[in-house]
Protein backbone atom coordinates (compact mmCIF):
# COMPACT_ATOMS: atom_id res chain seq x y z
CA UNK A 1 -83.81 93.47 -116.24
CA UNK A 2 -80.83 93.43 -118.81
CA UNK A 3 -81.42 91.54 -121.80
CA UNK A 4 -84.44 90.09 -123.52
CA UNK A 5 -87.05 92.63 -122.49
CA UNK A 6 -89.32 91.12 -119.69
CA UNK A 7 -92.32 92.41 -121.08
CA UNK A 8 -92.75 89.77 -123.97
CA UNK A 9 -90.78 87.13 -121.96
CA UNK A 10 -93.09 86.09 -119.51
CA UNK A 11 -95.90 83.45 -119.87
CA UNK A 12 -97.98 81.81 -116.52
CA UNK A 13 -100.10 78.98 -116.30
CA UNK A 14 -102.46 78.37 -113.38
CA UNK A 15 -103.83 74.85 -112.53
CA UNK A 16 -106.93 74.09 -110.48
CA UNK A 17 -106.82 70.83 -108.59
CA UNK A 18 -102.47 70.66 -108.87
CA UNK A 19 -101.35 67.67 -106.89
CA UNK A 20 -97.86 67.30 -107.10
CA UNK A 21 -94.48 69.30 -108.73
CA UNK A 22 -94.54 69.20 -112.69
CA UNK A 23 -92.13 66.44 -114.03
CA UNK A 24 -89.58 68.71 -115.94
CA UNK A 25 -87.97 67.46 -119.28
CA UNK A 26 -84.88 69.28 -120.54
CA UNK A 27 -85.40 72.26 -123.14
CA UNK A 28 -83.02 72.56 -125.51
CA UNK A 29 -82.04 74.79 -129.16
CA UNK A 30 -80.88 73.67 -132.44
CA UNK A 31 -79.55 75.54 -135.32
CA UNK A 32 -79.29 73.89 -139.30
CA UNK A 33 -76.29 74.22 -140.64
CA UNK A 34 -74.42 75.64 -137.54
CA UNK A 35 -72.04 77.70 -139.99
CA UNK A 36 -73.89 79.52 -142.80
CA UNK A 37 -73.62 81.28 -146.12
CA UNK A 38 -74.64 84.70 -144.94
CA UNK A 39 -77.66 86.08 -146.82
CA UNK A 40 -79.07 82.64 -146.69
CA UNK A 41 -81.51 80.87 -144.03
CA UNK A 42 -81.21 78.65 -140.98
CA UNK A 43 -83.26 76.57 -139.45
CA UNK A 44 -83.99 77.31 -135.57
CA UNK A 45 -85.15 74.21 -133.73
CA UNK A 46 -86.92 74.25 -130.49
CA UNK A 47 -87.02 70.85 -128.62
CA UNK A 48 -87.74 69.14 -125.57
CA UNK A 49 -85.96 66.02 -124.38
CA UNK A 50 -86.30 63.05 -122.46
CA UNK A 51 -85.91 62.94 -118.86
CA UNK A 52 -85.24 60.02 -117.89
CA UNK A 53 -81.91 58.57 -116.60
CA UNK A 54 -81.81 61.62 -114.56
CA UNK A 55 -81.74 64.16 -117.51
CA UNK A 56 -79.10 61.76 -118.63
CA UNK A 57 -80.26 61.34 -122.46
CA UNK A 58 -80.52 62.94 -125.45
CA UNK A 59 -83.47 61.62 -125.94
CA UNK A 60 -86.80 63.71 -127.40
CA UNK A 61 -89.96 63.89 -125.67
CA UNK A 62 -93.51 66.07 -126.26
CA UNK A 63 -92.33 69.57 -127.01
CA UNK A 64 -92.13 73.63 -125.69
CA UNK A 65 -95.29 74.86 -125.31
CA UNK A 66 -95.38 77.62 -127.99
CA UNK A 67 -98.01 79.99 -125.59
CA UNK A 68 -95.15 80.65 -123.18
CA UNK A 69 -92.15 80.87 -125.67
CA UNK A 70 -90.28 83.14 -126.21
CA UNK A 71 -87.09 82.92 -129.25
CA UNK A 72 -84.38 85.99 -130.81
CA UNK A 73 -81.12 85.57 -132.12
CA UNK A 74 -78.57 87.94 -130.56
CA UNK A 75 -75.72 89.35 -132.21
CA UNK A 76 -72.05 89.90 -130.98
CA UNK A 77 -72.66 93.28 -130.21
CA UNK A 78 -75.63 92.62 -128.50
CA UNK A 79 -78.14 93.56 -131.26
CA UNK A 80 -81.62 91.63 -130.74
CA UNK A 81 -84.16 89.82 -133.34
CA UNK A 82 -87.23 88.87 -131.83
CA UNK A 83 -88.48 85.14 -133.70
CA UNK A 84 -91.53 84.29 -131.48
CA UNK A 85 -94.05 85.09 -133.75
CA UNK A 86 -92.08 83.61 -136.50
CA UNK A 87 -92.39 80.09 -134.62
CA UNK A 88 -94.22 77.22 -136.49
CA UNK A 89 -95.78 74.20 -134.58
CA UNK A 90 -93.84 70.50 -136.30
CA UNK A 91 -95.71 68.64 -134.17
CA UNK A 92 -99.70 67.53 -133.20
CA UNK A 93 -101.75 67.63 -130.17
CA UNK A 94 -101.63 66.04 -127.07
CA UNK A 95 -105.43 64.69 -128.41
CA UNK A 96 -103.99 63.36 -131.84
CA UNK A 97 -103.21 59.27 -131.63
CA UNK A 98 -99.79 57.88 -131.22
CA UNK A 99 -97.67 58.11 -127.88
CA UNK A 100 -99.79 60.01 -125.28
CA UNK A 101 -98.66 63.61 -124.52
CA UNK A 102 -97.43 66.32 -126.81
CA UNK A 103 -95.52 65.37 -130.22
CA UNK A 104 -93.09 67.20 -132.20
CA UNK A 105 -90.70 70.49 -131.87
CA UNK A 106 -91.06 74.13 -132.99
CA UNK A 107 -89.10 75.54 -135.89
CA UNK A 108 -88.53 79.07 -136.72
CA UNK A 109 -86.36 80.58 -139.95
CA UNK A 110 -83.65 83.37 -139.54
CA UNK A 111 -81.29 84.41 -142.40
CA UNK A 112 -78.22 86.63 -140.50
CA UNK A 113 -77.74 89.49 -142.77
CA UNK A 114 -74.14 90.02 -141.21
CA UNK A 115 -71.48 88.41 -141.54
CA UNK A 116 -69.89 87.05 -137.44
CA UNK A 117 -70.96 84.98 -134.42
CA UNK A 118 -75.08 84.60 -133.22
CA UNK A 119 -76.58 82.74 -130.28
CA UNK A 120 -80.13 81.85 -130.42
CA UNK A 121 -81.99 82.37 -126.92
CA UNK A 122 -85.44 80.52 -125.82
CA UNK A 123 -87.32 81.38 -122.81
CA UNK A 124 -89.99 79.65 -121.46
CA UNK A 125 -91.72 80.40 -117.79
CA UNK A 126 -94.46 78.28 -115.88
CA UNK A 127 -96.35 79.10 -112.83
CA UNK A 128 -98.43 75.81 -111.09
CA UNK A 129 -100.37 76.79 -108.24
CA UNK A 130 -103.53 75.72 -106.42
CA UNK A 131 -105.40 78.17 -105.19
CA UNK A 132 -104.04 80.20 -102.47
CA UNK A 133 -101.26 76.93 -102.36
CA UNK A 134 -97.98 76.85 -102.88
CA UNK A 135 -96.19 78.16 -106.31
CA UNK A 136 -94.14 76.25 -108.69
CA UNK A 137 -91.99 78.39 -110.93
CA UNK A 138 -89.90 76.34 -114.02
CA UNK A 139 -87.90 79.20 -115.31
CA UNK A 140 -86.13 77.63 -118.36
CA UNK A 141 -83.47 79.11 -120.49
CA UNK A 142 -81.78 77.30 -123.71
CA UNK A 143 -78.90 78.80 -125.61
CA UNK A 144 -76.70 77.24 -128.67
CA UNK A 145 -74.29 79.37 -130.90
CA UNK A 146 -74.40 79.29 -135.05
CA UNK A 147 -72.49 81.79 -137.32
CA UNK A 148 -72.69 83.17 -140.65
CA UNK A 149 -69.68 84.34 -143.43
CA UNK A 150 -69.58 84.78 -146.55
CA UNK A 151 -68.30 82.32 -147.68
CA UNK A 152 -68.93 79.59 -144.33
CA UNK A 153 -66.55 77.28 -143.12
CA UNK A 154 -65.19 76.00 -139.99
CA UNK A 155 -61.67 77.99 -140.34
CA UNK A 156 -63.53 81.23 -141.25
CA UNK A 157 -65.04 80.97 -137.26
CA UNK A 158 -61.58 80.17 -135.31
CA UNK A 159 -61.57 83.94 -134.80
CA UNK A 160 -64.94 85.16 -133.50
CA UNK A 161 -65.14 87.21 -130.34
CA UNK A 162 -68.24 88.21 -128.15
CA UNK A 163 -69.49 84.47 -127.18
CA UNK A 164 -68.47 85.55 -123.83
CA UNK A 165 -71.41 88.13 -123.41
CA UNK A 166 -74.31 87.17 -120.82
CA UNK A 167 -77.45 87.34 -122.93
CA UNK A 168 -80.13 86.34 -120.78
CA UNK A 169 -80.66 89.15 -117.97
CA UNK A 170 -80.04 89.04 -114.13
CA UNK A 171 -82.75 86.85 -113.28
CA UNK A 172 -82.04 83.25 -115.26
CA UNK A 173 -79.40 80.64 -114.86
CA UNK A 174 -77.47 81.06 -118.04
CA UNK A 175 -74.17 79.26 -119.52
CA UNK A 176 -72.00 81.37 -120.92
CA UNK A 177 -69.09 80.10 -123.22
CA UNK A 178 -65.22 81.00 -121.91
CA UNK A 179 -63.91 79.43 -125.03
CA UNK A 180 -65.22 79.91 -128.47
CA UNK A 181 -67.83 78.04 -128.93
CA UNK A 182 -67.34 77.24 -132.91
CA UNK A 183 -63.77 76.53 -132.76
CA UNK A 184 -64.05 73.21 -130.48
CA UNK A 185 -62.42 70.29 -132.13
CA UNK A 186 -62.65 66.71 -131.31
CA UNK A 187 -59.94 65.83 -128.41
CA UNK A 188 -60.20 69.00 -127.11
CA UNK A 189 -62.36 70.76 -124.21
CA UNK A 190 -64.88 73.86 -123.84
CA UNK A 191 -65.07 75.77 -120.73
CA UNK A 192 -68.25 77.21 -119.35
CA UNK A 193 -69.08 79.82 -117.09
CA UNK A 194 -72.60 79.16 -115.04
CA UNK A 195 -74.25 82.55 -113.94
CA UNK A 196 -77.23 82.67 -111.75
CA UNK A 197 -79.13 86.47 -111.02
CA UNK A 198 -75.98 87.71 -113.26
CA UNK A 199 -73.55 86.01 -111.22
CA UNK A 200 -71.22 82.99 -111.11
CA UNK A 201 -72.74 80.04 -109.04
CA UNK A 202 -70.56 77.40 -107.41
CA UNK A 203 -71.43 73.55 -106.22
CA UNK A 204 -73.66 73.12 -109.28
CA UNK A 205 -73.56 69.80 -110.69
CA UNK A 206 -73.57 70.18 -114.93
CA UNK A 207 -74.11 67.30 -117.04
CA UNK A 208 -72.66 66.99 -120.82
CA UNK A 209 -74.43 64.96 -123.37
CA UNK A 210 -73.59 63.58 -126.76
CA UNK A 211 -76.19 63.39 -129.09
CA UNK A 212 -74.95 59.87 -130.60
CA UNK A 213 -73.99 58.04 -127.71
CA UNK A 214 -76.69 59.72 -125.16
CA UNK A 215 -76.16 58.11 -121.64
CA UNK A 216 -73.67 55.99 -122.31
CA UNK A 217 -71.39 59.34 -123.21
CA UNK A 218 -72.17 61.30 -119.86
CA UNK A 219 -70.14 63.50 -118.09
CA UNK A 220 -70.75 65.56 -114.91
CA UNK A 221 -68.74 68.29 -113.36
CA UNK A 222 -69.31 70.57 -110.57
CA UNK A 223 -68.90 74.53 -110.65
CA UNK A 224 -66.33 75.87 -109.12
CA UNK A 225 -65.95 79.23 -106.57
CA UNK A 226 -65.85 81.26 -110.38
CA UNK A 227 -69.08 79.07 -111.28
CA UNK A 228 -66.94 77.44 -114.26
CA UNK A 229 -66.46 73.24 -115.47
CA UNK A 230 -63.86 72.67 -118.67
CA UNK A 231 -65.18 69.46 -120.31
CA UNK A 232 -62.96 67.25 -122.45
CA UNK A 233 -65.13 66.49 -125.84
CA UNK A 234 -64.85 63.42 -128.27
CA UNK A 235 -65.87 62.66 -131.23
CA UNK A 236 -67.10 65.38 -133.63
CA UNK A 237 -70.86 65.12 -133.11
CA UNK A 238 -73.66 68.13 -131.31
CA UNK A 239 -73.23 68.51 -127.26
CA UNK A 240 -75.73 69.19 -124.78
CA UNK A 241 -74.57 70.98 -121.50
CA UNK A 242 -77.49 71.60 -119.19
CA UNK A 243 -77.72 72.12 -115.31
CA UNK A 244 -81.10 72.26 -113.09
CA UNK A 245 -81.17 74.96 -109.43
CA UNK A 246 -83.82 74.39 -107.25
CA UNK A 247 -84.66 76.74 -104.62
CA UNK A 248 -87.22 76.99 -101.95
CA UNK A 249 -88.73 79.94 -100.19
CA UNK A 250 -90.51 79.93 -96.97
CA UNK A 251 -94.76 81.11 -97.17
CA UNK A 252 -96.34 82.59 -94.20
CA UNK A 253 -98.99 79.37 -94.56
CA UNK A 254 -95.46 77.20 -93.39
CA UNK A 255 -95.51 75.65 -96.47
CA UNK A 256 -92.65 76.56 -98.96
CA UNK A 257 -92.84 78.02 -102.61
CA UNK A 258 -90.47 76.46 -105.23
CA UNK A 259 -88.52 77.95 -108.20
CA UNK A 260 -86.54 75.64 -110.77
CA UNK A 261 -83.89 77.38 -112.69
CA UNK A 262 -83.24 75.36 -115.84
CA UNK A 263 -80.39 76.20 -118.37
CA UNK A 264 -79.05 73.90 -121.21
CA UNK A 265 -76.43 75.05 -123.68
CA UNK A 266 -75.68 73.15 -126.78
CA UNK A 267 -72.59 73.23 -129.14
CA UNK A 268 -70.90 71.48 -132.08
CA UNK A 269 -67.34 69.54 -132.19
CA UNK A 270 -65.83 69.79 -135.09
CA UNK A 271 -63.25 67.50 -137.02
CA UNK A 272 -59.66 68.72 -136.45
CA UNK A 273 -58.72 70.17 -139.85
């Protein structure tokens, strides 16, 4: 597999006594501040959201599961920083009171030591099966893109190249940015590219989110033949693109094992200068 190295990607989860498919929430990352003073630190945010209104919302809801996380940043040029054991738990226990479920989001600290254009990459990969039963896979991929300079500011990342490199290995469904990704200004649009097994996928249906409005700010487009949608974005605000492939394969038993590729990309609109 290109990419992340499988070895330390890969986390499985077997449940005794599984009824019925896992109800998936949306996986997304977050960077703080998007643009930074190189030299100095960033804030990594790992965060699950809300599903309902059909993945619709941005919207947060219990958390990744840190035991089958995976996080790096990855460079330009393709250079890779593993941050998985650098992830801190923000949140409590499912057993702690308040709402039921899991509470709170992982954080992890990076400080770029070069000056140019990062993405930071979470993994995370269930298996739910009962017995000798049927699998469940949830393969689930989130990607957002942050920079550091010098001296940061929105002008200094108009010119970054190498947001158009597939990070995450043949076998994930991965957005990848045709446009740069830091230079997206409000009024204008960002195209993206959606790759499945390391290449394009057409007829998917993509969903963009705005953090402030949520629902009421959704758009959908569908792939085309190249597996690409060009969005129109509004107001300067933080984006959440994100796109769910189900697949089925047939068991000897009759019955039918399921995989669920999720991918979510999220990026910033700036002001216009």
């Amino acid at each position: 597999m290109k990419g992340i190295n499988r070895s330390i990607l890969y986390g499985y989860i077997a449940l005794m006594g599984f009824q019925s498919p896992l109800v998936a929430h949306d996986g997304w990352v977050e960077i703080a501040p998007v643009i930074v003073e190189r030299n100095q630190p960033a804030t990594i945010a790992l965060i699950q959201g809300n599903h309902s209104n059909e993945h619709k919302s941005y919207r947060i809801a219990g958390k990744w599961n840190a035991q089958y996380v995976t996080l790096a940043v990855v460079e330009a040029n393709g250079k890779q920083t593993s941050l998985t054991d650098r992830l801190f738990d923000m949140g409590e226990d499912e057993e702690k009171v308040g709402p039921k479920g899991p509470k709170g989001f992982l954080l992890a600290p990076f400080t770029p030591q070069a000056d140019g254009l990062f993405h930071a990459y979470a993994r995370q990969v269930r298996l739910v099966q009962q017995g000798d039963g049927p699998k469940v896979v949830t393969v689930r991929v989130a990607k957002t893109p942050f920079a550091a300079f010098k001296i940061p500011t929105i002008a200094a990342a108009r010119n970054l190249k190498g947001f158009d490199r597939a990070i995450g290995g043949d076998d994930v469904a991965e957005f990848i940015p045709l446009n740069n990704p830091l230079a997206v200004y409000s009024g204008g649009s960002i195209t993206l590219e959606l790759r499945q097994r390391g290449k394009p996928i057409g007829g998917q249906i993509v969903t963009l989110v705005r953090r402030v409005d949520g629902f009421a700010s959704v758009l959908e487009r569908t792939t085309d033949d190249n597996g690409r949608v060009q969005f129109p974005v509004g107001p300067a605000d933080s984006y959440l693109a994100r796109v769910k492939i189900d697949e089925e394969s047939a068991r000897p038993d009759g019955q039918k094992d399921k995989t669920s590729h999720e991918s979510t990309y999220v990026f910033p609109v700036f002001n216009r200068p």
